[in-house]
N, C-alpha and C. Protein backbone atom coordinates (compact mmCIF):
# COMPACT_ATOMS: atom_id res chain seq x y z
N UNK A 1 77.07 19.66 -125.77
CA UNK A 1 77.68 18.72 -126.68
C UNK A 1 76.81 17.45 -126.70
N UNK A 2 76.38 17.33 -127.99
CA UNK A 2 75.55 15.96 -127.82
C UNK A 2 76.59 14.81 -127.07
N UNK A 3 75.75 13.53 -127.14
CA UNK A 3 76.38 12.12 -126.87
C UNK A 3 76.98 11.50 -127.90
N UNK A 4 76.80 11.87 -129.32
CA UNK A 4 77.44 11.36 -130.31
C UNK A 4 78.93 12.17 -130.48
N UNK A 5 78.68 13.31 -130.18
CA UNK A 5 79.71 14.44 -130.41
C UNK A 5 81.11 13.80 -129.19
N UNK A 6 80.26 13.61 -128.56
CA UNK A 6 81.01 13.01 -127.19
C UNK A 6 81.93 11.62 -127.36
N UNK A 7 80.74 10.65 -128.16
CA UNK A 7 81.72 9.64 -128.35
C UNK A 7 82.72 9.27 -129.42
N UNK A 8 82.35 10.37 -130.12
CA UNK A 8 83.60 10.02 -131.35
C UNK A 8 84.68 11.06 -131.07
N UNK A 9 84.55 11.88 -129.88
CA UNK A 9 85.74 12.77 -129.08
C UNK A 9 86.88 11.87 -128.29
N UNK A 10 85.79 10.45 -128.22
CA UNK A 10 86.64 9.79 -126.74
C UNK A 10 86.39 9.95 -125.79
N UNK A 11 85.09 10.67 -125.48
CA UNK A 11 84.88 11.36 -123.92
C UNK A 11 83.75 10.37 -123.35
N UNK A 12 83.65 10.41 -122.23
CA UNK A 12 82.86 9.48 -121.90
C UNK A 12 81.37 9.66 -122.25
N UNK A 13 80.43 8.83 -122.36
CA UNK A 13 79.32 9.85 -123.18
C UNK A 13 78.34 8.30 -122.50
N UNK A 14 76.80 8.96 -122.93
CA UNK A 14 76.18 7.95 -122.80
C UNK A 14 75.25 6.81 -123.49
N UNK A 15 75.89 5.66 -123.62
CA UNK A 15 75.76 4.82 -125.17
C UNK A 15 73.57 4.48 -124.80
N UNK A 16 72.99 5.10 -124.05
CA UNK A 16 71.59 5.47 -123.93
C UNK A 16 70.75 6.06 -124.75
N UNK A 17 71.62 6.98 -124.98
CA UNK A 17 71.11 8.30 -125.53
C UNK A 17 70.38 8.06 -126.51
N UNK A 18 69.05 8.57 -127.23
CA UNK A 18 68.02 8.55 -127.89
C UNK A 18 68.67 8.11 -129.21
N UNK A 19 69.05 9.50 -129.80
CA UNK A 19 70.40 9.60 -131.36
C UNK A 19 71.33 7.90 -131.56
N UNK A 20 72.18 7.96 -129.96
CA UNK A 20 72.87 6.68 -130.46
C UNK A 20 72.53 5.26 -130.26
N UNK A 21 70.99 5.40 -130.00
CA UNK A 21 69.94 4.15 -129.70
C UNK A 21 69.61 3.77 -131.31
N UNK A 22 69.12 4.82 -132.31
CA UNK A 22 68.18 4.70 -133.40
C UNK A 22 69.55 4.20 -134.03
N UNK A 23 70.52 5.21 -134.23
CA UNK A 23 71.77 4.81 -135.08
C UNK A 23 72.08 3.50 -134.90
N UNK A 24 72.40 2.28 -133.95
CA UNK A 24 72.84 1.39 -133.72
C UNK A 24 71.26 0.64 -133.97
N UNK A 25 70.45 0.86 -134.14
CA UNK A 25 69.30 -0.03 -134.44
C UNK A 25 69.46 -0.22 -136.04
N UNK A 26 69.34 1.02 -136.66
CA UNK A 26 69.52 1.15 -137.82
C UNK A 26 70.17 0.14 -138.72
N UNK A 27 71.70 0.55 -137.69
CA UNK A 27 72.96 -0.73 -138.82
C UNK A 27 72.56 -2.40 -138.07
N UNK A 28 71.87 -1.99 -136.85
CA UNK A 28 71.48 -3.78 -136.71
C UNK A 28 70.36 -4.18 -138.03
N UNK A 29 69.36 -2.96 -138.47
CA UNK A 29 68.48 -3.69 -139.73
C UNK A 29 69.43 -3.81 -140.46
N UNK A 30 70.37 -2.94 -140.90
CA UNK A 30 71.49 -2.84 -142.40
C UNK A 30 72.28 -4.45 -142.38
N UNK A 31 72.93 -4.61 -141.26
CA UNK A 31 73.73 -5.71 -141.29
C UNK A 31 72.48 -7.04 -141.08
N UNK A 32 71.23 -6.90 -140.74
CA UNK A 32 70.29 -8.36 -140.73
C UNK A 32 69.99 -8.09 -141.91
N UNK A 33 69.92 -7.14 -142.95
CA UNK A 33 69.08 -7.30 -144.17
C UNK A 33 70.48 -7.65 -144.42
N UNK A 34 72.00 -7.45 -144.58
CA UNK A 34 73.23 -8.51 -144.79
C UNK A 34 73.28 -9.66 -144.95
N UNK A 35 73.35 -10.20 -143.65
CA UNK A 35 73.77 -11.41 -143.49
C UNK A 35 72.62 -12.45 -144.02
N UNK A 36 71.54 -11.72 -144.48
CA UNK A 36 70.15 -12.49 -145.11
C UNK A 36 70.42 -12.94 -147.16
N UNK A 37 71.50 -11.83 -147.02
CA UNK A 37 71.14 -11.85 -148.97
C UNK A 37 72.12 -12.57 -149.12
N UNK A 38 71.79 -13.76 -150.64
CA UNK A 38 71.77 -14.49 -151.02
C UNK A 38 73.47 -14.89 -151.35
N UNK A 39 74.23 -15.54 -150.97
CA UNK A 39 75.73 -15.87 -151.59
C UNK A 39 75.82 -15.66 -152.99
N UNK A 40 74.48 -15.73 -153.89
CA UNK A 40 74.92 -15.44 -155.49
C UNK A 40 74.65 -14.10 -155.79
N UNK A 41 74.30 -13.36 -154.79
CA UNK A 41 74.16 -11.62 -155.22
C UNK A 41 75.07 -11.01 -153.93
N UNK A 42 76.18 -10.92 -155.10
CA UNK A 42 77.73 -10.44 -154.32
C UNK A 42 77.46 -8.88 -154.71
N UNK A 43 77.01 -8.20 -155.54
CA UNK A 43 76.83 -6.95 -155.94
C UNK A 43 75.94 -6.28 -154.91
N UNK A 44 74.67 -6.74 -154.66
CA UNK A 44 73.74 -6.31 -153.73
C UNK A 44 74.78 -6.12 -151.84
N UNK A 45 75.08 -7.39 -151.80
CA UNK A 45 75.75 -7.06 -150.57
C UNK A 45 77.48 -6.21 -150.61
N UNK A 46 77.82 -5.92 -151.71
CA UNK A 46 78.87 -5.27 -151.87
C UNK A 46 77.90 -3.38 -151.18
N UNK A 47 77.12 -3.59 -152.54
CA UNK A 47 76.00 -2.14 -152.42
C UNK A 47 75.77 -1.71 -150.82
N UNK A 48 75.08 -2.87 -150.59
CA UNK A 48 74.86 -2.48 -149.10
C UNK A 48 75.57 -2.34 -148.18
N UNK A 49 76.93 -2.81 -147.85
CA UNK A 49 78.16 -2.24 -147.08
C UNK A 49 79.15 -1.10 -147.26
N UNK A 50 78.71 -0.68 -148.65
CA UNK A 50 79.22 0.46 -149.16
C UNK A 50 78.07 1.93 -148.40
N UNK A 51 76.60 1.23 -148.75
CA UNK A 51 75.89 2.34 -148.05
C UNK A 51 75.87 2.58 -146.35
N UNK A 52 76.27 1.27 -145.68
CA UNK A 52 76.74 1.47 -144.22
C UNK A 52 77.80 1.89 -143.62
N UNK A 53 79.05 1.59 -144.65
CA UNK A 53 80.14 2.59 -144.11
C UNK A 53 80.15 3.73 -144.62
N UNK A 54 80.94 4.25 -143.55
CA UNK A 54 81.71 5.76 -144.04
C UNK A 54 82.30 6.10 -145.15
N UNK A 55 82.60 4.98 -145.38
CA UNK A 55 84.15 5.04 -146.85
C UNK A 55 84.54 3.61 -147.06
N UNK A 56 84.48 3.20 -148.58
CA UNK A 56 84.82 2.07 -148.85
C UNK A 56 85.75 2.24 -150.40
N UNK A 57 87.09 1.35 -150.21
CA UNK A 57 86.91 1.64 -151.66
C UNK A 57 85.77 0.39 -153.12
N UNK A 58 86.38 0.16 -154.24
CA UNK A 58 85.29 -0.33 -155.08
C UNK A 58 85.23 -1.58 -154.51
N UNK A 59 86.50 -2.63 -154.11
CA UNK A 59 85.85 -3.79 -154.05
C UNK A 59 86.31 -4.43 -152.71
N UNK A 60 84.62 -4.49 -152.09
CA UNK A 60 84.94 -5.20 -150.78
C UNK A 60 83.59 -6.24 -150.85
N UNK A 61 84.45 -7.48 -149.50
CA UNK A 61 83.94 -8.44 -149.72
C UNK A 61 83.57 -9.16 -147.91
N UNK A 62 82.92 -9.24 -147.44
CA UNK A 62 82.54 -9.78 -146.26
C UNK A 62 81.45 -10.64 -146.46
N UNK A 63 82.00 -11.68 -145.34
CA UNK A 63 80.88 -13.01 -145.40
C UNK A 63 80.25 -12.80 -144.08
N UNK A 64 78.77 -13.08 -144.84
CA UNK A 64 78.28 -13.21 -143.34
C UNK A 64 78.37 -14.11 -141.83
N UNK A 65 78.63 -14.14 -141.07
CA UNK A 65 77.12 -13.22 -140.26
C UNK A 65 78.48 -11.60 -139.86
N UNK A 66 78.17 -10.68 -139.96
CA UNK A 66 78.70 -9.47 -139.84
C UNK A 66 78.15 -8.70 -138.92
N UNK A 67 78.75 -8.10 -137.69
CA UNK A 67 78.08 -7.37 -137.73
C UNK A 67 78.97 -6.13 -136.41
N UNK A 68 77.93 -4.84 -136.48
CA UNK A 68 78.83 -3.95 -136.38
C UNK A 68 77.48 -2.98 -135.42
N UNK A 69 78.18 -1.96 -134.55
CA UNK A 69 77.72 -0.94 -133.85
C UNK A 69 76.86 0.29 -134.48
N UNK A 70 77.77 0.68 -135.73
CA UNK A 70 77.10 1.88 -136.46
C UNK A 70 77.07 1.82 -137.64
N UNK A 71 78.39 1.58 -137.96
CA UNK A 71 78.51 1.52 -139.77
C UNK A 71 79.77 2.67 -139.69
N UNK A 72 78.62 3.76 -139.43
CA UNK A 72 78.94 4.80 -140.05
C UNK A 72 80.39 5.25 -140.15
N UNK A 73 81.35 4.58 -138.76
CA UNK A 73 81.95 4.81 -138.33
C UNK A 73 83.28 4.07 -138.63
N UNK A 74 82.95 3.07 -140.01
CA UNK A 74 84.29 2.15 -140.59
C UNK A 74 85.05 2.60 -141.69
N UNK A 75 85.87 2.83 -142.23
CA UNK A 75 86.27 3.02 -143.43
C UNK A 75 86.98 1.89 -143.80
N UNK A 76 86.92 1.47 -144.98
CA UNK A 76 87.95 0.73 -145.60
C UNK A 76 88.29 0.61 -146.98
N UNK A 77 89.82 0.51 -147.18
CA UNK A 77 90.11 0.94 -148.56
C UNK A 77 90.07 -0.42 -149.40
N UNK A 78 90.68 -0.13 -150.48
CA UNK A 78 90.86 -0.94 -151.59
C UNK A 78 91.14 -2.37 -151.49
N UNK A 79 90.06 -3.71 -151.90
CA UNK A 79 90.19 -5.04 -151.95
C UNK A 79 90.13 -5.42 -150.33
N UNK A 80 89.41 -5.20 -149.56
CA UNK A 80 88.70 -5.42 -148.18
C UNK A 80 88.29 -6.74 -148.38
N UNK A 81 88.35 -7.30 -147.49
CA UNK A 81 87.70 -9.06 -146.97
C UNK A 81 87.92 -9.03 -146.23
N UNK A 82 86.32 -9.76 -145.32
CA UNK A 82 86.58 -10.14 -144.15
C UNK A 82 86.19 -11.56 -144.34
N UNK A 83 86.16 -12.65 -143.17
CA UNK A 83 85.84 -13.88 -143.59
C UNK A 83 84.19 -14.07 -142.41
N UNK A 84 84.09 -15.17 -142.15
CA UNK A 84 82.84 -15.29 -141.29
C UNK A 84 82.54 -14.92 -139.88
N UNK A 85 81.53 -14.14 -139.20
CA UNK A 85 81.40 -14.29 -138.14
C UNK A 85 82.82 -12.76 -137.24
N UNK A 86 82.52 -11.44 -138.70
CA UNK A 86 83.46 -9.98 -138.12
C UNK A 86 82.72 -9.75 -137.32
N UNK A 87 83.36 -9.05 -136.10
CA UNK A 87 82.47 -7.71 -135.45
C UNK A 87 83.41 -6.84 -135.10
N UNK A 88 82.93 -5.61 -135.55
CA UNK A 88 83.78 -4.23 -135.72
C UNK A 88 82.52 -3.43 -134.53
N UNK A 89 83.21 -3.54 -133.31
CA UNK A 89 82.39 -2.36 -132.57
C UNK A 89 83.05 -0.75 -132.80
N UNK A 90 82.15 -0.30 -133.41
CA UNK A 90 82.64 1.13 -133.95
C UNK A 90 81.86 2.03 -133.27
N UNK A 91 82.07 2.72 -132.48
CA UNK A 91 81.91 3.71 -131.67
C UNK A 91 82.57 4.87 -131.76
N UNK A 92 84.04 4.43 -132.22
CA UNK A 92 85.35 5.20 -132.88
C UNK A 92 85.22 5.30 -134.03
N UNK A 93 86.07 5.82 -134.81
CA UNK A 93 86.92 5.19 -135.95
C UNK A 93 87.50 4.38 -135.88
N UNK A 94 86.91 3.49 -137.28
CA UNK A 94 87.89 2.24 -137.48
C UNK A 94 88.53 2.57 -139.28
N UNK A 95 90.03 2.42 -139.58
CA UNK A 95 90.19 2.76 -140.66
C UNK A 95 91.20 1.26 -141.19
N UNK A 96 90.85 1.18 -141.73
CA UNK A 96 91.85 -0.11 -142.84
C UNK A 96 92.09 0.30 -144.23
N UNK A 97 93.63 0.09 -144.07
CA UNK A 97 93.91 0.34 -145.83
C UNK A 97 93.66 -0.48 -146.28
N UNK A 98 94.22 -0.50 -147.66
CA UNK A 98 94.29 -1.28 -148.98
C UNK A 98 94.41 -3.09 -148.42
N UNK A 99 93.82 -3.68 -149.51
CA UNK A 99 94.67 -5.20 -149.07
C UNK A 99 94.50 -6.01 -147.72
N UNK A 100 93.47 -5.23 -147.14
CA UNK A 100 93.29 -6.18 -145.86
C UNK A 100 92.27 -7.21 -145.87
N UNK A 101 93.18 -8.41 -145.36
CA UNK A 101 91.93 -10.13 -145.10
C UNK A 101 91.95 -9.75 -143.51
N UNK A 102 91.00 -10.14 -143.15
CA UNK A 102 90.03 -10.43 -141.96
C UNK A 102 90.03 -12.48 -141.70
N UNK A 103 90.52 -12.89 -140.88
CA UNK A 103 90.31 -14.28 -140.91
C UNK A 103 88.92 -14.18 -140.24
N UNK A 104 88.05 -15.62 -140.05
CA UNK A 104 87.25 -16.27 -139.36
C UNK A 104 87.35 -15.54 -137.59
N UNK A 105 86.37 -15.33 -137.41
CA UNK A 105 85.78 -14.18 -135.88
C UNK A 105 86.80 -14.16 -135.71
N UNK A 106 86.79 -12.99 -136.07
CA UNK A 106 87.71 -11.52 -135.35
C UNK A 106 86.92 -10.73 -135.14
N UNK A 107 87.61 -10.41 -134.05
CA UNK A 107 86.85 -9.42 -133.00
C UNK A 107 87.92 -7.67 -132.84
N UNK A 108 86.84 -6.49 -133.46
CA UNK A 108 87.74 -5.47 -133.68
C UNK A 108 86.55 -4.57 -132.52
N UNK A 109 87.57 -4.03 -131.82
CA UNK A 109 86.72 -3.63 -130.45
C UNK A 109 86.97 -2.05 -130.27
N UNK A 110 86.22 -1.11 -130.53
CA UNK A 110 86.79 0.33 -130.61
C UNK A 110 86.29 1.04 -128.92
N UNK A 111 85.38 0.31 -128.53
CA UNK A 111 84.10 0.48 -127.35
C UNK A 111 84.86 -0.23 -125.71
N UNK A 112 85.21 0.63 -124.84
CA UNK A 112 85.57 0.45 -123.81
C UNK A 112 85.02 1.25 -122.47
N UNK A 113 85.38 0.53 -121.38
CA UNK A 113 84.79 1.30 -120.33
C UNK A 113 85.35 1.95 -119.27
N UNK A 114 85.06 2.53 -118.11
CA UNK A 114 85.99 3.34 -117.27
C UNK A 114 86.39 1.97 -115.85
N UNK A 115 87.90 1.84 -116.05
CA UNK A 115 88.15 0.95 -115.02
C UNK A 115 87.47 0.85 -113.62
N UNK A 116 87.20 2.29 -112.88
CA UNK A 116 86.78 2.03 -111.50
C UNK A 116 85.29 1.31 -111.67
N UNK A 117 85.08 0.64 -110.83
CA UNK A 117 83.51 0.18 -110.79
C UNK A 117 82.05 1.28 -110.38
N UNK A 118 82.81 2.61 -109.57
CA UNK A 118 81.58 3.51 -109.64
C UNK A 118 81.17 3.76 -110.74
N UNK A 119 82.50 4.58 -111.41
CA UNK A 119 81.84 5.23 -112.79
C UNK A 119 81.57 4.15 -113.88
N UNK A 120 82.03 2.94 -114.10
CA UNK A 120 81.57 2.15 -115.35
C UNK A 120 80.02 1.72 -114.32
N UNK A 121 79.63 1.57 -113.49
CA UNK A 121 78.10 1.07 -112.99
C UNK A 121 77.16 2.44 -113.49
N UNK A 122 77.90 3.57 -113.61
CA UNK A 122 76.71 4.51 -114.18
C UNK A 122 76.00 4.15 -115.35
N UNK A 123 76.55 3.74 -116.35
CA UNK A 123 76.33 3.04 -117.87
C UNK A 123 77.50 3.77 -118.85
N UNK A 124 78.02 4.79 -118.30
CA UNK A 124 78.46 5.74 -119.26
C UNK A 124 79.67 4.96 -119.98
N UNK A 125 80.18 5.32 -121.14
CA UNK A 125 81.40 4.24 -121.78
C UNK A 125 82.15 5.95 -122.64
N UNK A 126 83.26 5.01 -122.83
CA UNK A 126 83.89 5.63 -124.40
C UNK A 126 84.86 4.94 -125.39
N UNK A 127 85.12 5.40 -126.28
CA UNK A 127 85.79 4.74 -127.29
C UNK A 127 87.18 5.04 -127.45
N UNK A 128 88.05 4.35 -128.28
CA UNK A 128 89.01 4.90 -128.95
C UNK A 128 89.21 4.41 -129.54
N UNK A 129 89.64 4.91 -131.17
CA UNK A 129 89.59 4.60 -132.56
C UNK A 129 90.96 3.37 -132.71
N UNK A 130 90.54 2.84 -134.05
CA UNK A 130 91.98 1.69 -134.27
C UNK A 130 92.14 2.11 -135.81
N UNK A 131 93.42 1.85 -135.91
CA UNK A 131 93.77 2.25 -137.37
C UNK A 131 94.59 0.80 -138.25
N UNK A 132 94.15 0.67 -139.14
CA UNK A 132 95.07 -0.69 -139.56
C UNK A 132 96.14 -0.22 -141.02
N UNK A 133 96.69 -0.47 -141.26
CA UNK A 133 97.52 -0.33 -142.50
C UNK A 133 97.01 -0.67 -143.45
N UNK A 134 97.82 -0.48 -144.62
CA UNK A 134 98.00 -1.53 -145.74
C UNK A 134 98.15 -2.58 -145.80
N UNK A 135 97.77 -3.87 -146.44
CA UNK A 135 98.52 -5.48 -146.64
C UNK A 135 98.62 -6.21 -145.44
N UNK A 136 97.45 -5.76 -144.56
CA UNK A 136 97.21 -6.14 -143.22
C UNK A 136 96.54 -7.68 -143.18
N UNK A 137 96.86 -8.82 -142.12
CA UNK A 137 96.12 -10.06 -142.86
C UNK A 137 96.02 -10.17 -140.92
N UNK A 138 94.85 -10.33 -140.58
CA UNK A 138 94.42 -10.60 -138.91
C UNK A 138 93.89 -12.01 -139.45
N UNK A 139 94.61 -13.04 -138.49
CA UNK A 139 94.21 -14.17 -138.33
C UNK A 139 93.05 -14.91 -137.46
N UNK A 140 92.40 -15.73 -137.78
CA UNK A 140 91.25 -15.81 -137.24
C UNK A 140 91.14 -16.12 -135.54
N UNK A 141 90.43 -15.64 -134.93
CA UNK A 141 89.82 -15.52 -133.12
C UNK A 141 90.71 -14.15 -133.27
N UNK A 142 91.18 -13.35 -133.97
CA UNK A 142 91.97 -12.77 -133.31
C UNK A 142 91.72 -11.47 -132.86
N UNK A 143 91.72 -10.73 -131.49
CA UNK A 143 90.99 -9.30 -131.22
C UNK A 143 92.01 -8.11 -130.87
N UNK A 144 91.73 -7.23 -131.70
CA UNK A 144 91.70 -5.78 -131.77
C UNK A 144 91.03 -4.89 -131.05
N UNK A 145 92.01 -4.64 -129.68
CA UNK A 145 91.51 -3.90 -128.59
C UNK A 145 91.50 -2.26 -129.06
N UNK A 146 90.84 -1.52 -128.29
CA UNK A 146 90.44 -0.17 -128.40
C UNK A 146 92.24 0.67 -128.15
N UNK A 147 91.95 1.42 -128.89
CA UNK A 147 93.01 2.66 -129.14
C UNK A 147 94.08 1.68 -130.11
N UNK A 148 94.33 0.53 -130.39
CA UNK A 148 95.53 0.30 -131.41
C UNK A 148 95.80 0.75 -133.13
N UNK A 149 97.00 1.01 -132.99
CA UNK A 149 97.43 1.34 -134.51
C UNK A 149 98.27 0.38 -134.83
N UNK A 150 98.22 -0.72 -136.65
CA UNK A 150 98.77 -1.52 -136.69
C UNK A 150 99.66 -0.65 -138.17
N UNK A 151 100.99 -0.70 -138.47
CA UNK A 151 101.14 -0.28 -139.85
C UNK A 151 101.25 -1.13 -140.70
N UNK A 152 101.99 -1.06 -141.70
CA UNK A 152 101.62 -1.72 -142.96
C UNK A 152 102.12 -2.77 -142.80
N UNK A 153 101.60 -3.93 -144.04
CA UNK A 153 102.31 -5.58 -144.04
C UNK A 153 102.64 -6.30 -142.47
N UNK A 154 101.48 -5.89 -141.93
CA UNK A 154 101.55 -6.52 -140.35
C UNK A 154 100.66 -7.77 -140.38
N UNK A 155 101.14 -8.94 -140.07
CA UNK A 155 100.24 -10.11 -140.04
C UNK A 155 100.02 -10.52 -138.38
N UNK A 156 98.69 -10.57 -138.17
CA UNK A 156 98.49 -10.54 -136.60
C UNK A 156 98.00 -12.37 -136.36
N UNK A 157 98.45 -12.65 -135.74
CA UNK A 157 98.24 -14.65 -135.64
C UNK A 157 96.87 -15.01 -135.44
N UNK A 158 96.79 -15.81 -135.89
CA UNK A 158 95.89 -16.72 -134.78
C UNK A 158 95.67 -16.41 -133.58
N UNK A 159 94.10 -16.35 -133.21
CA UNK A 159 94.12 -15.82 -131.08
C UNK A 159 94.60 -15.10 -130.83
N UNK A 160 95.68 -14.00 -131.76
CA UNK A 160 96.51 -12.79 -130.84
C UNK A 160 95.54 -11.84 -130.21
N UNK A 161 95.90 -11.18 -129.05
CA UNK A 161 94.76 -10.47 -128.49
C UNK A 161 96.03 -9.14 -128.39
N UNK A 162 95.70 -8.18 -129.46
CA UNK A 162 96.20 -7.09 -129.77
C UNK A 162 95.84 -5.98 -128.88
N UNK A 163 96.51 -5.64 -128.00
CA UNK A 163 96.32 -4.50 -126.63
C UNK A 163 97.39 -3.56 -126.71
N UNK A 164 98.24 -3.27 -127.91
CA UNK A 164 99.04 -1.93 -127.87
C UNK A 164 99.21 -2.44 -129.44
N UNK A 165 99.29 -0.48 -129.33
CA UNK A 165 100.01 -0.58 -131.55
C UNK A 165 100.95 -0.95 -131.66
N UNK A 166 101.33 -1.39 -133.08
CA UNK A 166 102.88 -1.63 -133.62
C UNK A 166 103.01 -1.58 -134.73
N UNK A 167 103.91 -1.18 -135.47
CA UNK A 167 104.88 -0.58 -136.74
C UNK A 167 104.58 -1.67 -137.50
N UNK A 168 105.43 -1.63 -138.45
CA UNK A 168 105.10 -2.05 -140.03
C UNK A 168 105.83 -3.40 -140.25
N UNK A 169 105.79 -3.54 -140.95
CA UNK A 169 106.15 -5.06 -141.53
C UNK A 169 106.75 -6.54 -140.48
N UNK A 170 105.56 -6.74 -139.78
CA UNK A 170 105.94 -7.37 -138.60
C UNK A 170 104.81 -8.24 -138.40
N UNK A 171 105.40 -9.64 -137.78
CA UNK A 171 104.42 -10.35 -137.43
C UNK A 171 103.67 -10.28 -135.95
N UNK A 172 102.94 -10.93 -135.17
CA UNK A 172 102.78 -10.62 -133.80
C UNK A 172 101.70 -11.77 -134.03
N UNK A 173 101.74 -12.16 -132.21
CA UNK A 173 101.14 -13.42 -131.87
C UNK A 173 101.22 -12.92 -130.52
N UNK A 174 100.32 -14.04 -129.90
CA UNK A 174 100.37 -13.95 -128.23
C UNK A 174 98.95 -13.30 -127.39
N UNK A 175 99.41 -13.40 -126.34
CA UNK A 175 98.57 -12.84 -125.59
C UNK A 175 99.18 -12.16 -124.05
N UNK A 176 99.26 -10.98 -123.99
CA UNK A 176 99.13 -9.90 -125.19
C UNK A 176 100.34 -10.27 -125.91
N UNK A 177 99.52 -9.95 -127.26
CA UNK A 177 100.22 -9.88 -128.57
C UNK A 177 101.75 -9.20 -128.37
N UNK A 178 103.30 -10.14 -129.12
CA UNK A 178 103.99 -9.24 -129.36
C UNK A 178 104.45 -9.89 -130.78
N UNK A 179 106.20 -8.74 -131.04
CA UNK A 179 106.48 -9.32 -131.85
C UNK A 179 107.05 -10.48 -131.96
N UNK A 180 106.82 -11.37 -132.94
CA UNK A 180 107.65 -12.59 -132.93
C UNK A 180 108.54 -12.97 -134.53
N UNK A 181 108.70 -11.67 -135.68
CA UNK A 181 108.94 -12.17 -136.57
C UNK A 181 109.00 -10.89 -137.37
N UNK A 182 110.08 -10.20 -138.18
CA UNK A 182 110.31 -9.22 -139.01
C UNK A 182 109.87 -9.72 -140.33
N UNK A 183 109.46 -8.84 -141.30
CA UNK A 183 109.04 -8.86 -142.68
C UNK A 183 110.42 -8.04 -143.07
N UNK A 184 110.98 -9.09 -144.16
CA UNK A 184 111.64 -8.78 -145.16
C UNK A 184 111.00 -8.37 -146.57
N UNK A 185 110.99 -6.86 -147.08
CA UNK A 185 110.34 -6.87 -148.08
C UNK A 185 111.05 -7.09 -149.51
């Protein structure tokens, strides 16, 4: 089983490996030839985040500085924004529906390591994927730890540091993040 095969399994794998050296070089040129083009050519950098992810729908919008592990490995649907200064470590899957804002650095973290100190000193790591909803709005500092699922119309605060999933139409704050506030739709 390769190391790529490995890390989008979840298994521990080794982020060394030749394959997932070039790949992560790659989207570091994709996202520096990004964060380089011009604020008045919104089409060009639309183009080019469409050719780094996995799946986008027509209109997405991220400000630079951006930047990300693979690419390959993001999807996001319909009317996407992020604001300045994303990083999506994608090692996993990362999926966002429709309607999602991104505030000012946020930090979306799919890339984790093995608690004991023998085995994380080997180098070896693994991932686990995050899934976001629909009408999702993450407030700015705010981080998205590995394995969470958020559902729909979830607004995550300011600084929340998101370390377990949660259901739909709900606010959350804190550290760790809980709920603090139901959505009436």
């Amino acid at each position: 089983m390769s190391e790529k095969t490995k890390m989008l399994a979840g298994e521990l794998y080794d982020p060394y490996d030749d394959e997932l050296t070039e790949l992560r070089r790659k989207a570091r040129i994709s996202t520096e030839r990004f964060n380089s083009i011009s604020a008045m050519d919104k089409e060009e950098r639309a183009n080019l985040l469409k050719s780094l992810f996995d799946s986008t729908g027509n209109n997405i919008h991220i400000e630079p500085s951006f930047q990300c592990d693979y690419g390959s490995n993001i999807h996001v649907g319909e009317n996407f924004y992020a604001n300045f200064n994303c990083v999506i470590l994608d090692a996993a899957e990362v999926r966002f529906g429709d309607n999602c804002m991104i505030a000012p650095q946020v930090g979306i973290y799919t890339a984790t390591h093995p608690l004991n100190p023998v085995e994380r000193n080997t180098g070896l790591e693994y991932a686990k994927p995050i899934t976001i909803g629909d009408n999702v709005w993450i407030g700015g500092h705010a981080t998205i730890n590995p394995g969470v699922s958020l559902g729909d119309n979830v607004v995550v605060a300011s600084g929340a540091v998101v370390t377990k999933s949660f259901g739909s139409h709900l606010v959350i704050a804190g550290n760790p993040a809980k709920v603090i506030k139901e959505i009436s739709l």
